[in-house]
Every structure is written in C-alpha cells, then in structure tokens.
PDB file of N, CA and C in Angstrom:
ATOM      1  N   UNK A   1     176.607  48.857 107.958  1.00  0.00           N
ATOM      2  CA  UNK A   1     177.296  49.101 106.721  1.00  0.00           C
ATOM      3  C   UNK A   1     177.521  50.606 106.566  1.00  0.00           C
ATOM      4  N   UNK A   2     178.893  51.214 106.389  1.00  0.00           N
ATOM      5  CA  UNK A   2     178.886  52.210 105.741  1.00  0.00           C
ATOM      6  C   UNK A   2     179.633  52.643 104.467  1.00  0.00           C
ATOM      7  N   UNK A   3     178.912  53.971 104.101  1.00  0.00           N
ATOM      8  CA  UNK A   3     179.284  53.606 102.281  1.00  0.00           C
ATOM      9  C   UNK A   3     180.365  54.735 102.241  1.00  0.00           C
ATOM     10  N   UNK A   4     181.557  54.937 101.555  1.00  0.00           N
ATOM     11  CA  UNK A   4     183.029  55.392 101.793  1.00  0.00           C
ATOM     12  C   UNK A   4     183.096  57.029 100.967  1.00  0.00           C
ATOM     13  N   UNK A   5     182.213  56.497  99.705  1.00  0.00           N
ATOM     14  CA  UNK A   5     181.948  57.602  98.556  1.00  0.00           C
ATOM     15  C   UNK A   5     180.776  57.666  98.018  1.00  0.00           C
ATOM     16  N   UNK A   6     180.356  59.275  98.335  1.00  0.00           N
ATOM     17  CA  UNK A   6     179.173  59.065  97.554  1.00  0.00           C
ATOM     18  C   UNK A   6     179.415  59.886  96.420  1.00  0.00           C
ATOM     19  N   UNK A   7     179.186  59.817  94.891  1.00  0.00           N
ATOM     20  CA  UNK A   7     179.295  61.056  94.075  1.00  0.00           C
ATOM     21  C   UNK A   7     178.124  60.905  93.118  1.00  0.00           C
ATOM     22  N   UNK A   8     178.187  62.306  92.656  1.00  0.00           N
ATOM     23  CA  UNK A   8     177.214  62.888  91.514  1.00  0.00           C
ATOM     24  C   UNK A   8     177.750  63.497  90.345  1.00  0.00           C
ATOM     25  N   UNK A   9     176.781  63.620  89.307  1.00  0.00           N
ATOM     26  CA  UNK A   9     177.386  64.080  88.554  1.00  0.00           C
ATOM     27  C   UNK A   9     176.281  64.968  88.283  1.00  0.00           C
ATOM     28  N   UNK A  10     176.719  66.625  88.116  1.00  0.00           N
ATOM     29  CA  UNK A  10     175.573  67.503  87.276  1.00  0.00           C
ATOM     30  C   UNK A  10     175.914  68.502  86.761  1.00  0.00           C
ATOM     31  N   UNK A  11     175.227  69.131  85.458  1.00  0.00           N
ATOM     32  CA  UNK A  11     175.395  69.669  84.634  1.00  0.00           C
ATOM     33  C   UNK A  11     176.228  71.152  85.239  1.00  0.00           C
ATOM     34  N   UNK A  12     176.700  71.931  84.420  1.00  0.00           N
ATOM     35  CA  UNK A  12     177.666  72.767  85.005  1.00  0.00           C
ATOM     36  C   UNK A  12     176.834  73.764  85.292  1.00  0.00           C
ATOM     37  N   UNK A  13     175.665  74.166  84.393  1.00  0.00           N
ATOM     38  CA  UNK A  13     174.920  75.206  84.394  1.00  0.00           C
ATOM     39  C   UNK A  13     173.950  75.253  85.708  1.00  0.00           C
ATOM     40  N   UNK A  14     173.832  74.142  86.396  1.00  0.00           N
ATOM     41  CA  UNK A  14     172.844  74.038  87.602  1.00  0.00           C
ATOM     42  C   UNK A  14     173.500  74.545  88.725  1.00  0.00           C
ATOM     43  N   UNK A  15     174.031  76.162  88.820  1.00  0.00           N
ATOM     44  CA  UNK A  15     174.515  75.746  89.810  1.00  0.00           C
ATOM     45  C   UNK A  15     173.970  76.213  91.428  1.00  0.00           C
ATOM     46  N   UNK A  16     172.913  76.814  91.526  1.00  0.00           N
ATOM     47  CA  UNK A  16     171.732  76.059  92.610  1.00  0.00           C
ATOM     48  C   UNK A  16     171.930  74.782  92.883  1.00  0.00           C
ATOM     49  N   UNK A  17     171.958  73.655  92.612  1.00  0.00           N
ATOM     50  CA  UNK A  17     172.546  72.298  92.675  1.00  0.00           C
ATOM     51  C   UNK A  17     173.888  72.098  93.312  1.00  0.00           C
ATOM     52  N   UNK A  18     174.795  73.013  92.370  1.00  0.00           N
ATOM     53  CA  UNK A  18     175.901  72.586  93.210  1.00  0.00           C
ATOM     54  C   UNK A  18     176.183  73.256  94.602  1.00  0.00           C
ATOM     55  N   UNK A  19     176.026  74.355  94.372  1.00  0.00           N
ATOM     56  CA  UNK A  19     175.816  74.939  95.552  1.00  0.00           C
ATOM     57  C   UNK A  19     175.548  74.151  96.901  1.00  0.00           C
ATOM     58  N   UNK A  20     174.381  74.341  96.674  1.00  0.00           N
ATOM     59  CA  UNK A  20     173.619  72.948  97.616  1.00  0.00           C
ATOM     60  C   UNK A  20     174.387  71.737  97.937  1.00  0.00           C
ATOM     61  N   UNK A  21     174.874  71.103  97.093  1.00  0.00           N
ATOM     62  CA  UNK A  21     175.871  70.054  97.224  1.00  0.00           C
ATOM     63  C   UNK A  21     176.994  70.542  97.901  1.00  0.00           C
ATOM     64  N   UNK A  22     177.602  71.487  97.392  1.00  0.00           N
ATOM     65  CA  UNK A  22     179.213  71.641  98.642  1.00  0.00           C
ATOM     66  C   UNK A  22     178.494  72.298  99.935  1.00  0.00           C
ATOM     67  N   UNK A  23     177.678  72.854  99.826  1.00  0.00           N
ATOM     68  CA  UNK A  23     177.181  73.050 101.314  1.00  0.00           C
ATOM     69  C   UNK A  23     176.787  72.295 102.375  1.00  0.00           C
ATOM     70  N   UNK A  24     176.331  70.829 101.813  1.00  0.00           N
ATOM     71  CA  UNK A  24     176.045  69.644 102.383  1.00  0.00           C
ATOM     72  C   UNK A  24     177.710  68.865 102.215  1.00  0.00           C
ATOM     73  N   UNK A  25     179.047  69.072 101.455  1.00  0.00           N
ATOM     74  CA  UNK A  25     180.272  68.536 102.229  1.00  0.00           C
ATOM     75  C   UNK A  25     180.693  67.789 100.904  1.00  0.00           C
ATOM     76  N   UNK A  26     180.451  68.327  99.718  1.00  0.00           N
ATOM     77  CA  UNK A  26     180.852  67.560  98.513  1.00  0.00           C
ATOM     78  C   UNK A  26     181.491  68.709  97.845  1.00  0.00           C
ATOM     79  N   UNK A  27     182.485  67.634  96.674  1.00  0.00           N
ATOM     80  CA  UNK A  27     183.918  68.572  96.755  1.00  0.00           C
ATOM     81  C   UNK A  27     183.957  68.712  94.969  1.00  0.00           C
ATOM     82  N   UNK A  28     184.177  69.522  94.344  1.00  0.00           N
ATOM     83  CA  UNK A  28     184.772  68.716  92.689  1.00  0.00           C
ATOM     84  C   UNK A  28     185.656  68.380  92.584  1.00  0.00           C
ATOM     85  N   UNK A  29     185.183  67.158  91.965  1.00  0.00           N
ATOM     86  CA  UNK A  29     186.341  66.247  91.346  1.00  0.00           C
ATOM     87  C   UNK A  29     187.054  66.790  89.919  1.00  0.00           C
ATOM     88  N   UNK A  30     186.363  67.098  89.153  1.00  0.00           N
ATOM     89  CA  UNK A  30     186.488  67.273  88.084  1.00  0.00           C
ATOM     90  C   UNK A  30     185.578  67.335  86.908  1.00  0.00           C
ATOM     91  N   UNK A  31     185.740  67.739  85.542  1.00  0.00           N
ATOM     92  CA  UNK A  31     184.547  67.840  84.642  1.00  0.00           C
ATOM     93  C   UNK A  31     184.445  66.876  83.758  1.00  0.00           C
ATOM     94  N   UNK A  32     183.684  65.991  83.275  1.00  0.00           N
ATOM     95  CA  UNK A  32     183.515  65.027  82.064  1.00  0.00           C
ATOM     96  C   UNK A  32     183.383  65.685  81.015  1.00  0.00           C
ATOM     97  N   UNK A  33     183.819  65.924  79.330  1.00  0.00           N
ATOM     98  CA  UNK A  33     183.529  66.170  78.632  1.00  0.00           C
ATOM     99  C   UNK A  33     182.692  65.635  78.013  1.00  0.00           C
ATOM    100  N   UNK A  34     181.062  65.937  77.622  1.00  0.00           N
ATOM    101  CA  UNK A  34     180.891  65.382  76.727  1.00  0.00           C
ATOM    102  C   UNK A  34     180.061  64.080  77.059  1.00  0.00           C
ATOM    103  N   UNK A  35     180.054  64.127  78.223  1.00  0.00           N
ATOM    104  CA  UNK A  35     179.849  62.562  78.658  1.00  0.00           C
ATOM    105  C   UNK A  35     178.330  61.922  78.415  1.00  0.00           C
ATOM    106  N   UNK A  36     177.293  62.730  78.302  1.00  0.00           N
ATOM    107  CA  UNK A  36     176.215  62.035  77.615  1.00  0.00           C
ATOM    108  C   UNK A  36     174.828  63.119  77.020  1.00  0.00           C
ATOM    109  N   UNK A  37     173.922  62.645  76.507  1.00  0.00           N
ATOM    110  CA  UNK A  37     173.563  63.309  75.207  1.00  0.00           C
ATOM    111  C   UNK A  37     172.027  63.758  76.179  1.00  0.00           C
ATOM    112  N   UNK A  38     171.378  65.031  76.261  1.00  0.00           N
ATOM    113  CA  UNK A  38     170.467  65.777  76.612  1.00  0.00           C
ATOM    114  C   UNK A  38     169.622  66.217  75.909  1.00  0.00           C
ATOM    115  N   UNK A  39     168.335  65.901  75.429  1.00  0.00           N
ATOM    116  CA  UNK A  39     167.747  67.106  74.397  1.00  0.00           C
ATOM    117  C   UNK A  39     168.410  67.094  73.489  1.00  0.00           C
ATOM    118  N   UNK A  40     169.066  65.260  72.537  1.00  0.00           N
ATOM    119  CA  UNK A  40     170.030  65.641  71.300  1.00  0.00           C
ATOM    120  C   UNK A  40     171.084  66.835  71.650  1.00  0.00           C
ATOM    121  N   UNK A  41     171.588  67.318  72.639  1.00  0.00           N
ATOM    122  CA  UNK A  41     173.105  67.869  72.484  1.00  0.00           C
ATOM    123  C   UNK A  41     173.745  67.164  73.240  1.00  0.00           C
ATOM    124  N   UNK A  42     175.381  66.929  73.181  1.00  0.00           N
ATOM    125  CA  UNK A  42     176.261  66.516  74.038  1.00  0.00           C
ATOM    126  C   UNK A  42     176.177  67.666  75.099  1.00  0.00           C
ATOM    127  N   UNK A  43     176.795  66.657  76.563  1.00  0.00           N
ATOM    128  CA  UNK A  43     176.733  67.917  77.713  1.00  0.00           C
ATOM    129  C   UNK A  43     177.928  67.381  78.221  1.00  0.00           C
ATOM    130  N   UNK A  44     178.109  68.317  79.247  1.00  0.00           N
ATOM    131  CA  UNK A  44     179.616  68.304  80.131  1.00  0.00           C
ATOM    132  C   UNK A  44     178.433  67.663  81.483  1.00  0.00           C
ATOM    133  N   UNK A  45     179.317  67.395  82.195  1.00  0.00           N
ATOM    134  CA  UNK A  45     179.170  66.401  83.561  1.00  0.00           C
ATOM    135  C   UNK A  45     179.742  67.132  84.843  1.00  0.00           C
ATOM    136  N   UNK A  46     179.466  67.399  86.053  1.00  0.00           N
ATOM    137  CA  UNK A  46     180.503  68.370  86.845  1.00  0.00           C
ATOM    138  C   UNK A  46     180.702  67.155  87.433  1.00  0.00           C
ATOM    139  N   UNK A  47     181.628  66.560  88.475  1.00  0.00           N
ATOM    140  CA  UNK A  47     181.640  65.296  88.920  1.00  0.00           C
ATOM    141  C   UNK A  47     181.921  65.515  90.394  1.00  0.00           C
ATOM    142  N   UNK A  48     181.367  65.369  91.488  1.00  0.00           N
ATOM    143  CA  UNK A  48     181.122  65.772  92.838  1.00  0.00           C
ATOM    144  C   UNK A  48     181.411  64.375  93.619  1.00  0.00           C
ATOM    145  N   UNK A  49     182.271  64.411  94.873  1.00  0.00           N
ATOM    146  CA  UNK A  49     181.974  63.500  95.884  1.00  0.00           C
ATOM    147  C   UNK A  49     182.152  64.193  97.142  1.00  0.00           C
ATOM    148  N   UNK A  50     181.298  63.128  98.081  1.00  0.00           N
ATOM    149  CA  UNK A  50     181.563  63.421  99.405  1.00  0.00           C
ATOM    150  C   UNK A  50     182.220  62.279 100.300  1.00  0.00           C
ATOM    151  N   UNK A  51     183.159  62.343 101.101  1.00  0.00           N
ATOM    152  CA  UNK A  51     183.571  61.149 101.413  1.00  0.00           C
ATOM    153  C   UNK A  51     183.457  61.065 102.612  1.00  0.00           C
ATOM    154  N   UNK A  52     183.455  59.805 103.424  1.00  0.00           N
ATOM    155  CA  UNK A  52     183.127  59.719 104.877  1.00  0.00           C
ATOM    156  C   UNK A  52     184.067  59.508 105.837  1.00  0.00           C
ATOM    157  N   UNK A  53     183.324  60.254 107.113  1.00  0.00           N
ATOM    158  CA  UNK A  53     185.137  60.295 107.695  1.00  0.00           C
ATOM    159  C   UNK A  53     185.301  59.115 108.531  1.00  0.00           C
ATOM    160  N   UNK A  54     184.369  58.290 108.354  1.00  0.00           N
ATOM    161  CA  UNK A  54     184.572  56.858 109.154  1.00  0.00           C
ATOM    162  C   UNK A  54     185.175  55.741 108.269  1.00  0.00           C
ATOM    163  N   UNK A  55     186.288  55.571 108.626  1.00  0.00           N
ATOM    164  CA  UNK A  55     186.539  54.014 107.687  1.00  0.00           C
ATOM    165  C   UNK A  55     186.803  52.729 108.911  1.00  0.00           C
ATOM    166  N   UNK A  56     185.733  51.612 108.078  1.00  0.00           N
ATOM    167  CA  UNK A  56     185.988  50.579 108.788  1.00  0.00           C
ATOM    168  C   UNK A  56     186.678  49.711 108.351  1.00  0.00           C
TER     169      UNK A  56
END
C-alpha cells in the first residue's frame, strides 16, 4: 500500500516545525483562518503536504 498525500497542519508561529517539514519535502498549501480554538483563542492553521512520487 502506498499513501499519495500526507499533510499537516501547524501553527504559523512554530516555525522550527516548519522548517523541519519542508526540509523533509513538504510544501504550503495554504493558511486556515481561524480554524480551531487553543488556550480559548482562535488560531490560524499553516496547511503542509508532501506528495509521493509513486502512483499506483
């Protein structure tokens, strides 16, 4: 079995995290506004995938 997309989603401020993530081959997609609640505040979402270069 292989899996086609993998994505994440993380906060914008981490970006040690993302870093790490496009260095391992993940791309942004784009930002969620808003998309869910932290410590009672709304937060933004960064939205990351990596995709595989094998399709079966």
């Amino acid at each position: 079995m292989y899996y086609w997309t993998i994505q994440a989603g993380i906060f914008p401020e981490n970006t040690t995290s993302l870093a790490l993530h496009t260095r391992a081959g993940f791309r942004v997609i784009g930002t969620r506004q808003r998309i869910g609640r932290h410590h009672g505040t709304w937060r933004d979402v960064v939205l990351i995938e990596r995709r595989s270069p094998v399709i079966t």
